[in-house]
N, C-alpha and C. Protein backbone atom coordinates (compact mmCIF):
# COMPACT_ATOMS: atom_id res chain seq x y z
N UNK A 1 18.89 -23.52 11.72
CA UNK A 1 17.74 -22.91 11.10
C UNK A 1 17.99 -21.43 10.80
N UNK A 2 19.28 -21.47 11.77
CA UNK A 2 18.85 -18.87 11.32
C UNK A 2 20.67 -19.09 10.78
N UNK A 3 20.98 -19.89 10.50
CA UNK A 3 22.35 -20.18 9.45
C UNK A 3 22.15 -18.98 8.19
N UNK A 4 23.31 -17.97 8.49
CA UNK A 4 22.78 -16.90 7.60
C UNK A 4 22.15 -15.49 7.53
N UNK A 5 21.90 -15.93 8.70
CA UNK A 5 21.04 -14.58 8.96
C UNK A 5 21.83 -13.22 9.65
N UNK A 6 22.93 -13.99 10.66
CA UNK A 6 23.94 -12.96 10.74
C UNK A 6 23.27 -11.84 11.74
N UNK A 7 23.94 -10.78 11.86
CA UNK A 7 23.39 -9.78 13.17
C UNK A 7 22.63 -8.87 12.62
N UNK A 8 21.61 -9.20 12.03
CA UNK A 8 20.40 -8.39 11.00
C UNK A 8 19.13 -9.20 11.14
N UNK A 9 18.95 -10.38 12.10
CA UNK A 9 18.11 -10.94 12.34
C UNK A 9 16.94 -10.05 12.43
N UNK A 10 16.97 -9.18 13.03
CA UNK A 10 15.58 -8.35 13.82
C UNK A 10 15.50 -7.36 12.50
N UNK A 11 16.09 -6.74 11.20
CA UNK A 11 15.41 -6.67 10.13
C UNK A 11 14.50 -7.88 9.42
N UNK A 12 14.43 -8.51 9.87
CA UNK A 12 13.65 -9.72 9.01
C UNK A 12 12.37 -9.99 10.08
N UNK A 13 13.05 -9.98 11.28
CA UNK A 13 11.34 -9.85 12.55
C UNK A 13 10.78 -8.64 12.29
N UNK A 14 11.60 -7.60 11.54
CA UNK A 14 10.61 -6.14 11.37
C UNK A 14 9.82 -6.36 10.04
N UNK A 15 10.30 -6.83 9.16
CA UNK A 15 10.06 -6.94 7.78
C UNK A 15 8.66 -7.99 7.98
N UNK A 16 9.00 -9.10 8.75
CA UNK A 16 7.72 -9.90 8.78
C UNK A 16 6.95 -9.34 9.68
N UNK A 17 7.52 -7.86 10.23
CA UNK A 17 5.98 -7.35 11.32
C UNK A 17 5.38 -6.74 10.67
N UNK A 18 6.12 -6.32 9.56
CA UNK A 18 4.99 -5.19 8.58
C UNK A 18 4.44 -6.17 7.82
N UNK A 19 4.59 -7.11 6.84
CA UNK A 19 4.16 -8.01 6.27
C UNK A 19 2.91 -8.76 7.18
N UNK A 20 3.20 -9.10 7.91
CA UNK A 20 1.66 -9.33 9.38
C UNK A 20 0.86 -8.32 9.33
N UNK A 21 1.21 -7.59 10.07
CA UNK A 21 0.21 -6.04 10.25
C UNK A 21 -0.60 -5.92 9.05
N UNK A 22 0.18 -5.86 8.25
CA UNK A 22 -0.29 -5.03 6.58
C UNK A 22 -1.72 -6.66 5.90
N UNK A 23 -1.29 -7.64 6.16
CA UNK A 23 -1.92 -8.82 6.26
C UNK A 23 -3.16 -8.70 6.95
N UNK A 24 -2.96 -8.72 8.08
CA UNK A 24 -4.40 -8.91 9.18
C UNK A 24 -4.91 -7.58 9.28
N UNK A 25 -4.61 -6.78 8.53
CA UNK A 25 -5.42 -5.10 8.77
C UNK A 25 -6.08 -5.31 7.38
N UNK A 26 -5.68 -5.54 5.86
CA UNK A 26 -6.04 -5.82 4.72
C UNK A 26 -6.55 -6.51 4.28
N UNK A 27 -6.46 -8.16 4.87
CA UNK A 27 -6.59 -9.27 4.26
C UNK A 27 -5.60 -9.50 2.55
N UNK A 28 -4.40 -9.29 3.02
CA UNK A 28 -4.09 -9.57 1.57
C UNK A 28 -2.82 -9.99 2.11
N UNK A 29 -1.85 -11.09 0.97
CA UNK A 29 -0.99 -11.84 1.21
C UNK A 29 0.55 -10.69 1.70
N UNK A 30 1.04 -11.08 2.93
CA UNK A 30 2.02 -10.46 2.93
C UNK A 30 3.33 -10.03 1.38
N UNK A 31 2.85 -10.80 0.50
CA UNK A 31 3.74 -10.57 -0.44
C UNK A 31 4.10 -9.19 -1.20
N UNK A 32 2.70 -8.16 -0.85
CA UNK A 32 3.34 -6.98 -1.34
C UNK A 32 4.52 -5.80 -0.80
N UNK A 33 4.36 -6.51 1.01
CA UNK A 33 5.44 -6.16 1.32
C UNK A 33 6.89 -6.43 1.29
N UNK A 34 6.27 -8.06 1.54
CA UNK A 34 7.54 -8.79 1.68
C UNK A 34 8.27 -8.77 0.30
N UNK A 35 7.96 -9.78 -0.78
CA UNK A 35 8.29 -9.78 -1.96
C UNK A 35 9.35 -8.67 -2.42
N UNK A 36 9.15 -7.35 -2.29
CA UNK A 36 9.79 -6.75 -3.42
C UNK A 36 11.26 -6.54 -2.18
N UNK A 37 10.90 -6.27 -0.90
CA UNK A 37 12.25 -5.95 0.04
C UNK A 37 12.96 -7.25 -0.30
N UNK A 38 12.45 -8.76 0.18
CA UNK A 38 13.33 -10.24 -0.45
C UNK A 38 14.16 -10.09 -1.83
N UNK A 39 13.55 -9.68 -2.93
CA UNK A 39 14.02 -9.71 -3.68
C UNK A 39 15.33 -9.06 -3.92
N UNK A 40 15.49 -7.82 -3.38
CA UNK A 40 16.44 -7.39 -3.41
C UNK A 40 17.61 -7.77 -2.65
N UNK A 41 17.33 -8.63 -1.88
CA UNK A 41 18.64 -9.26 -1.07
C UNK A 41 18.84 -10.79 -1.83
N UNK A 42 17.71 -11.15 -1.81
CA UNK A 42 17.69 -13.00 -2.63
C UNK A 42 17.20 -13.29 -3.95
N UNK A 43 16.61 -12.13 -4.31
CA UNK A 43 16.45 -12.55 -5.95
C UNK A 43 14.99 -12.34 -5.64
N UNK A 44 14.44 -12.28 -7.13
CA UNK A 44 12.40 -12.60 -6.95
C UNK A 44 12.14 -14.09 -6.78
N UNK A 45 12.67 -14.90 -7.28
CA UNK A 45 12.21 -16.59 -6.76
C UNK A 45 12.47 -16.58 -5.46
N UNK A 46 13.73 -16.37 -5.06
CA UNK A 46 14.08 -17.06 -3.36
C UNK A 46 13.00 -15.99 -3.00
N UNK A 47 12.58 -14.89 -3.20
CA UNK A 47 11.52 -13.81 -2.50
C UNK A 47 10.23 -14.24 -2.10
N UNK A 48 10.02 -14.77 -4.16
CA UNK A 48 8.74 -15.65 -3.64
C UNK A 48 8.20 -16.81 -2.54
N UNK A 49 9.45 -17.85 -3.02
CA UNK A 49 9.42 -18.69 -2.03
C UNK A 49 9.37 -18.44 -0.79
N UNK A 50 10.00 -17.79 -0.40
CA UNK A 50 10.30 -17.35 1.02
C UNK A 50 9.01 -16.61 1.31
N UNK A 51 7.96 -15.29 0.87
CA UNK A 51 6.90 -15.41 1.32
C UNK A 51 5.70 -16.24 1.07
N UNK A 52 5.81 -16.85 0.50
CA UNK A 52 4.54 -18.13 0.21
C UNK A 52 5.13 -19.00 1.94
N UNK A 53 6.06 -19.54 2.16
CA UNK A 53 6.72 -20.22 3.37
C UNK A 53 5.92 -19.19 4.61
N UNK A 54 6.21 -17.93 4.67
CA UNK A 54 5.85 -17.20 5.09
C UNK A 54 4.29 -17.33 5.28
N UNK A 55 3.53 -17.13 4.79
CA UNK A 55 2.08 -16.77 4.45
C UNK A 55 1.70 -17.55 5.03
N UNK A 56 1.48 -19.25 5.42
CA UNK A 56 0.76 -20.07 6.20
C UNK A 56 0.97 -19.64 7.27
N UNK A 57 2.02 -19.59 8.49
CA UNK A 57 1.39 -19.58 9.76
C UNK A 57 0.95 -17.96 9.99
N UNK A 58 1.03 -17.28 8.71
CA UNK A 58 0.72 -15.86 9.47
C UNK A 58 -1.17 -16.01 9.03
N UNK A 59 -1.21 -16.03 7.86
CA UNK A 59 -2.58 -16.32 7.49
C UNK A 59 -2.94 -17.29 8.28
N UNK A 60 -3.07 -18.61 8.91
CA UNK A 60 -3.95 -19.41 9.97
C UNK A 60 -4.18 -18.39 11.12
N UNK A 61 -2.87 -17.81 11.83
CA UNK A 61 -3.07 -16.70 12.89
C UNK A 61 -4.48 -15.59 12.82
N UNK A 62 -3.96 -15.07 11.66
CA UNK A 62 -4.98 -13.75 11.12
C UNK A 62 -6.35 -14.13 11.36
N UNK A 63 -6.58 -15.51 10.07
CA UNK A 63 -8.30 -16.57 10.32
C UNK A 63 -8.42 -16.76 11.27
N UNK A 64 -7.79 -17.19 12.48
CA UNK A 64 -8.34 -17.64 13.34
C UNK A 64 -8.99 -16.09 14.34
N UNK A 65 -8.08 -15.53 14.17
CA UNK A 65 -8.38 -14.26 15.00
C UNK A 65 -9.73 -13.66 13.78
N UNK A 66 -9.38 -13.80 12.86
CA UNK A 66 -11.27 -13.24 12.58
C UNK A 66 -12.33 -13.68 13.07
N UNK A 67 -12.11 -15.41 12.64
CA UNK A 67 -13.47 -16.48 13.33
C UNK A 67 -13.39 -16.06 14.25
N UNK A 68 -12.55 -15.36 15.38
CA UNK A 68 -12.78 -15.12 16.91
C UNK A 68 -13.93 -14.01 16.94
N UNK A 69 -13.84 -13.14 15.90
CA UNK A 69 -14.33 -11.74 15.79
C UNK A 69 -15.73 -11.84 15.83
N UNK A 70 -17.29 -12.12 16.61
CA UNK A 70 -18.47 -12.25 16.37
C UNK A 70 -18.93 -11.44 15.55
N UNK A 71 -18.37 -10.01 15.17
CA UNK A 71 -18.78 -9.23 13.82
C UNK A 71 -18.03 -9.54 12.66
N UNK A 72 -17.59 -10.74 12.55
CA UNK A 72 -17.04 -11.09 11.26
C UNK A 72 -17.72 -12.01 10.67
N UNK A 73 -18.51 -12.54 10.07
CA UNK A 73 -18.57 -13.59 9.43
C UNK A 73 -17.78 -14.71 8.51
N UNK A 74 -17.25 -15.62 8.95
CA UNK A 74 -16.39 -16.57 7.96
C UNK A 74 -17.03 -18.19 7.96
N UNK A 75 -17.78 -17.85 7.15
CA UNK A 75 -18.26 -19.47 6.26
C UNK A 75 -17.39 -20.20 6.15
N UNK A 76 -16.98 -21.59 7.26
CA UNK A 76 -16.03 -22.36 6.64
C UNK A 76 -15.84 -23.03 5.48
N UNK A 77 -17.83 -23.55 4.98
CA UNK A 77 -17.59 -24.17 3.13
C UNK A 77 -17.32 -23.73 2.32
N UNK A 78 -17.25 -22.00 2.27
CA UNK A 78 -16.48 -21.36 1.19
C UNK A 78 -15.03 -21.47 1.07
N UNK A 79 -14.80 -21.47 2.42
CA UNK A 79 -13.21 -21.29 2.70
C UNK A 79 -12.37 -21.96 2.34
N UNK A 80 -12.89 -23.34 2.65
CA UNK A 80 -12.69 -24.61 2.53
C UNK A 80 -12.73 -25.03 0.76
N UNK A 81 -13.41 -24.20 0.58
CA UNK A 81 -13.63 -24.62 -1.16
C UNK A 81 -12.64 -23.90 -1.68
N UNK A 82 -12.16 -22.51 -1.61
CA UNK A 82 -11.32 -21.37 -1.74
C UNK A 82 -9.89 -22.40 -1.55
N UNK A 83 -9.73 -22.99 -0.51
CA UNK A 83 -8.33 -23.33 -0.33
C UNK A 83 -7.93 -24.37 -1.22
N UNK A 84 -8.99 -25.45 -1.57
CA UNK A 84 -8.59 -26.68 -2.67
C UNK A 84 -8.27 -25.88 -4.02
N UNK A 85 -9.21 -24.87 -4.15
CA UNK A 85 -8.80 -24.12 -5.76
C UNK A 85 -7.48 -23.79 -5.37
N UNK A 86 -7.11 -22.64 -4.31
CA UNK A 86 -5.95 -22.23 -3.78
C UNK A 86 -4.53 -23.29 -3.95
N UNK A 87 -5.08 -24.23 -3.51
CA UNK A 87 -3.58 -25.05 -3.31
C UNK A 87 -3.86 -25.92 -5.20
N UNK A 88 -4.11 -26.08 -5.28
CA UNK A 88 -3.85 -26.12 -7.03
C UNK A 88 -3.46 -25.27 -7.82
N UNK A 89 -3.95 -23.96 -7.50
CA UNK A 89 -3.28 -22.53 -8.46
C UNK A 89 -1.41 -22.94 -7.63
N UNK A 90 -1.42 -23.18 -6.72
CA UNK A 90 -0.19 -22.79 -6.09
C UNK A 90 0.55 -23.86 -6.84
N UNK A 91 0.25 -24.59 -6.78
CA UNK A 91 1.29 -25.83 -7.55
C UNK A 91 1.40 -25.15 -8.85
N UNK A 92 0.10 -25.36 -9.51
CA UNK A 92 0.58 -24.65 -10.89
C UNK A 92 1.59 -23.46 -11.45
N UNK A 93 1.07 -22.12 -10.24
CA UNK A 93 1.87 -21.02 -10.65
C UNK A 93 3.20 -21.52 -9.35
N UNK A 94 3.52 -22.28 -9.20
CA UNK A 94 5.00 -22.65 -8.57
C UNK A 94 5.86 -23.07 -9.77
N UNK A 95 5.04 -23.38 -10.57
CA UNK A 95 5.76 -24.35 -11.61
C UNK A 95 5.56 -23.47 -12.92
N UNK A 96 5.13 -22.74 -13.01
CA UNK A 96 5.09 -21.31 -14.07
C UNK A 96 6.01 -20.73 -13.14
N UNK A 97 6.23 -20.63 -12.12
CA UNK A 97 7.34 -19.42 -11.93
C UNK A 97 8.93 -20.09 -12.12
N UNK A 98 8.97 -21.51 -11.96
CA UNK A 98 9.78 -21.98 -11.95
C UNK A 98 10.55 -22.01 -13.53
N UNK A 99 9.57 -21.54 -14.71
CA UNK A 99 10.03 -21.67 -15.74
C UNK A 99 10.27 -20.37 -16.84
N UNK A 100 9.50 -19.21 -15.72
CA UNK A 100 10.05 -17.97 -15.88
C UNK A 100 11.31 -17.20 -15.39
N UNK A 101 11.88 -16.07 -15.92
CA UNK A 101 12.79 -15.69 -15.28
C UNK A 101 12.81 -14.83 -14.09
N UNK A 102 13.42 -14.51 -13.63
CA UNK A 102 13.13 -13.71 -12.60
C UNK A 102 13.06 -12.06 -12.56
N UNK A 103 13.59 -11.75 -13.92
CA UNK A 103 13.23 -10.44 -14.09
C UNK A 103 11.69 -10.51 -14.74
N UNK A 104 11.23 -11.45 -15.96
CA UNK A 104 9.97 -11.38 -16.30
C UNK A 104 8.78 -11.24 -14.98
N UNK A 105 9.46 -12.14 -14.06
CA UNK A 105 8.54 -12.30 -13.01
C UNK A 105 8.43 -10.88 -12.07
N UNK A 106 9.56 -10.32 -11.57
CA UNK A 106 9.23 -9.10 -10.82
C UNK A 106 8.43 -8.05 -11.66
N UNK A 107 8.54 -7.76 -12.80
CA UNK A 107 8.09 -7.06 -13.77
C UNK A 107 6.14 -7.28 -13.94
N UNK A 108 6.32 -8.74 -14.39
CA UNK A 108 4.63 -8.84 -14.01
C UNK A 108 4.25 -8.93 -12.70
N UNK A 109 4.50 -9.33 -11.62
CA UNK A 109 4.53 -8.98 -9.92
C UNK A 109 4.51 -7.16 -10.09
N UNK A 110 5.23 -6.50 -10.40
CA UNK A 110 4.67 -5.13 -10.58
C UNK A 110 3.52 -4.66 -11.20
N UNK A 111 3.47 -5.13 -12.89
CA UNK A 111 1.94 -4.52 -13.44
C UNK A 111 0.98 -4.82 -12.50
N UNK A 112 1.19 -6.13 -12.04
CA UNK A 112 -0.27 -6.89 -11.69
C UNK A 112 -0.46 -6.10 -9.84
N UNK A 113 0.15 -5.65 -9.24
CA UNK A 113 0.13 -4.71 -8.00
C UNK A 113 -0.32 -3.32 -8.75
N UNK A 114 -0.17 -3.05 -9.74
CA UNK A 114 -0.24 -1.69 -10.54
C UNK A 114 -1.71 -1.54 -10.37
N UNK A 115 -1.94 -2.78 -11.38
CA UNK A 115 -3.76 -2.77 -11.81
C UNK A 115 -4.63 -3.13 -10.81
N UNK A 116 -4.34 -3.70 -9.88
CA UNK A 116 -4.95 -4.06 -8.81
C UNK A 116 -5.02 -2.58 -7.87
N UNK A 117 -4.32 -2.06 -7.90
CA UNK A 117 -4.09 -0.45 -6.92
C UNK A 117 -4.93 0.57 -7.78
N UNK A 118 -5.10 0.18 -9.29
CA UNK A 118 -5.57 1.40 -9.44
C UNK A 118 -7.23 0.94 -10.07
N UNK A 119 -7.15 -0.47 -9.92
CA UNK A 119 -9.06 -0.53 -9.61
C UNK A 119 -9.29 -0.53 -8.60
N UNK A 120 -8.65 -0.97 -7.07
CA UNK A 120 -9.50 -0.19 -5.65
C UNK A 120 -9.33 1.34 -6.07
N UNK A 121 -8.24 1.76 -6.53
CA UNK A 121 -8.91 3.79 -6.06
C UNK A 121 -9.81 3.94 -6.62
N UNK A 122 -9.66 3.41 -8.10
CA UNK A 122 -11.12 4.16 -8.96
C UNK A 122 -12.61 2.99 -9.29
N UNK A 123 -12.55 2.24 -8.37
CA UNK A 123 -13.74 1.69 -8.57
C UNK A 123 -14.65 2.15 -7.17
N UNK A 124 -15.87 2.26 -7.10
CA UNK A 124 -16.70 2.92 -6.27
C UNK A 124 -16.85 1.27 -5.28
N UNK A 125 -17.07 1.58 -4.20
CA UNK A 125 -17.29 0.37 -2.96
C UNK A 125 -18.49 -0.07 -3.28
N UNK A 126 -18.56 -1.13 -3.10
CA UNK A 126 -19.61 -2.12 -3.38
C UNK A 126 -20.59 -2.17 -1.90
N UNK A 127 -21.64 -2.58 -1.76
CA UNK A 127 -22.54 -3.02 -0.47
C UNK A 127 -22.06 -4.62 -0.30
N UNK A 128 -22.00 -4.80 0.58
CA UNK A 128 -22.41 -6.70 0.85
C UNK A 128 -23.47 -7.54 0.21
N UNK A 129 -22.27 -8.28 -0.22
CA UNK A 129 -23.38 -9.24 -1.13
C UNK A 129 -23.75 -10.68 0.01
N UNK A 130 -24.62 -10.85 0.03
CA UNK A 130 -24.74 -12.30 0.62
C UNK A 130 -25.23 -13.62 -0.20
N UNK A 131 -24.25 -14.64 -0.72
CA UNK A 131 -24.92 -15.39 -1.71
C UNK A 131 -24.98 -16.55 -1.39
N UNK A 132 -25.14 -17.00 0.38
CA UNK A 132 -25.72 -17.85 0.68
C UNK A 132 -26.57 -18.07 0.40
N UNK A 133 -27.54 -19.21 0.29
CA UNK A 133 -28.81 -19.92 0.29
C UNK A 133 -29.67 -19.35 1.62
N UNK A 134 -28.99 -20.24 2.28
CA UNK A 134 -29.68 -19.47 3.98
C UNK A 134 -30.06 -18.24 4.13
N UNK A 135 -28.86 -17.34 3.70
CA UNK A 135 -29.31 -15.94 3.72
C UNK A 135 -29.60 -14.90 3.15
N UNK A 136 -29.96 -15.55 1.58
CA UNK A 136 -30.17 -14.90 0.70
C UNK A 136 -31.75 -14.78 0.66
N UNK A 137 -32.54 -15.41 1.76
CA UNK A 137 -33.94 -14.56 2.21
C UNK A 137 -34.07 -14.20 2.92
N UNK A 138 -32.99 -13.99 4.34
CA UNK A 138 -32.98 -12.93 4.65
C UNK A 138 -32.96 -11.25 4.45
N UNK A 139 -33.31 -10.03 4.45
CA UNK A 139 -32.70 -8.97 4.19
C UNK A 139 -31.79 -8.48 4.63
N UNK A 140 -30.34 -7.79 4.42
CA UNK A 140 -29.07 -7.57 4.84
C UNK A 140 -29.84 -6.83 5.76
N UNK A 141 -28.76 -7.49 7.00
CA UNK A 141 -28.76 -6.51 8.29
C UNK A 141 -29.09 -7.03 9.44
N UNK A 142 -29.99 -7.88 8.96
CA UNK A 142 -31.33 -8.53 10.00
C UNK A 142 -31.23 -10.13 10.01
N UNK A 143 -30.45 -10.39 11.49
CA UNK A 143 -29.74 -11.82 11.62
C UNK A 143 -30.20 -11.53 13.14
């Protein structure tokens, strides 16, 4: 299984500690870390692949440690709905990446980290929306 990996193992336990950390502090897919360091040793496909492989047991870890969190709220029917869309985009864009190149692909993997970075700085924070049923007569705050 570590066929390959050679005496640099513990760059790749560091690489997936920042990729974790940066994950369960953000909520966002280790891939902005991981991705662009992979690539440069394995290409942007083997990169991708390799953090999508990646991303399940670190993301179940992360969820579960939120649901632990009593100041978190996580609706499992959303979640649950989120992941069937989820695992269909994934097939699909597995198979769009599979028919792109790998420079087109790091290239849009960059704009699209670009535009995404520069609508959190310049968009103003939003309040909590709640668009449950249940708790959408409630008033925020008061549970």
């Amino acid at each position: 299984m570590l066929a390959g990996v050679g005496q640099s193992w513990w760059l790749y336990i560091l690489l997936g500690l920042a990729g974790g950390l940066f994950s369960g502090t953000f909520g966002v897919g280790a891939g902005i870390i991981v991705v662009p360091v992979l690539a440069l040793v394995f290409g942007q496909k083997s990169a991708q692949g390799m953090a999508l492989a990646v991303m399940v047991p670190m993301a179940l870890v992360g969820a579960i440690r939120y649901k632990m969190n009593p100041q978190i709220e996580l609706p499992l029917g959303p979640v649950a709905l989120l992941a069937c869309g989820a695992v269909v985009g994934a097939v699909i864009g597995a198979t769009l990446a599979g028919w792109m190149s790998g420079t087109a692909l790091r290239k849009l993997f960059a704009v699209i980290m670009v535009i995404a970075a520069a609508r959190m700085f310049f968009s103003s924070p939003r309040t909590s929306v709640d668009v449950t049923s249940e708790n959408a007569r409630t008033p925020a705050g008061r549970r």
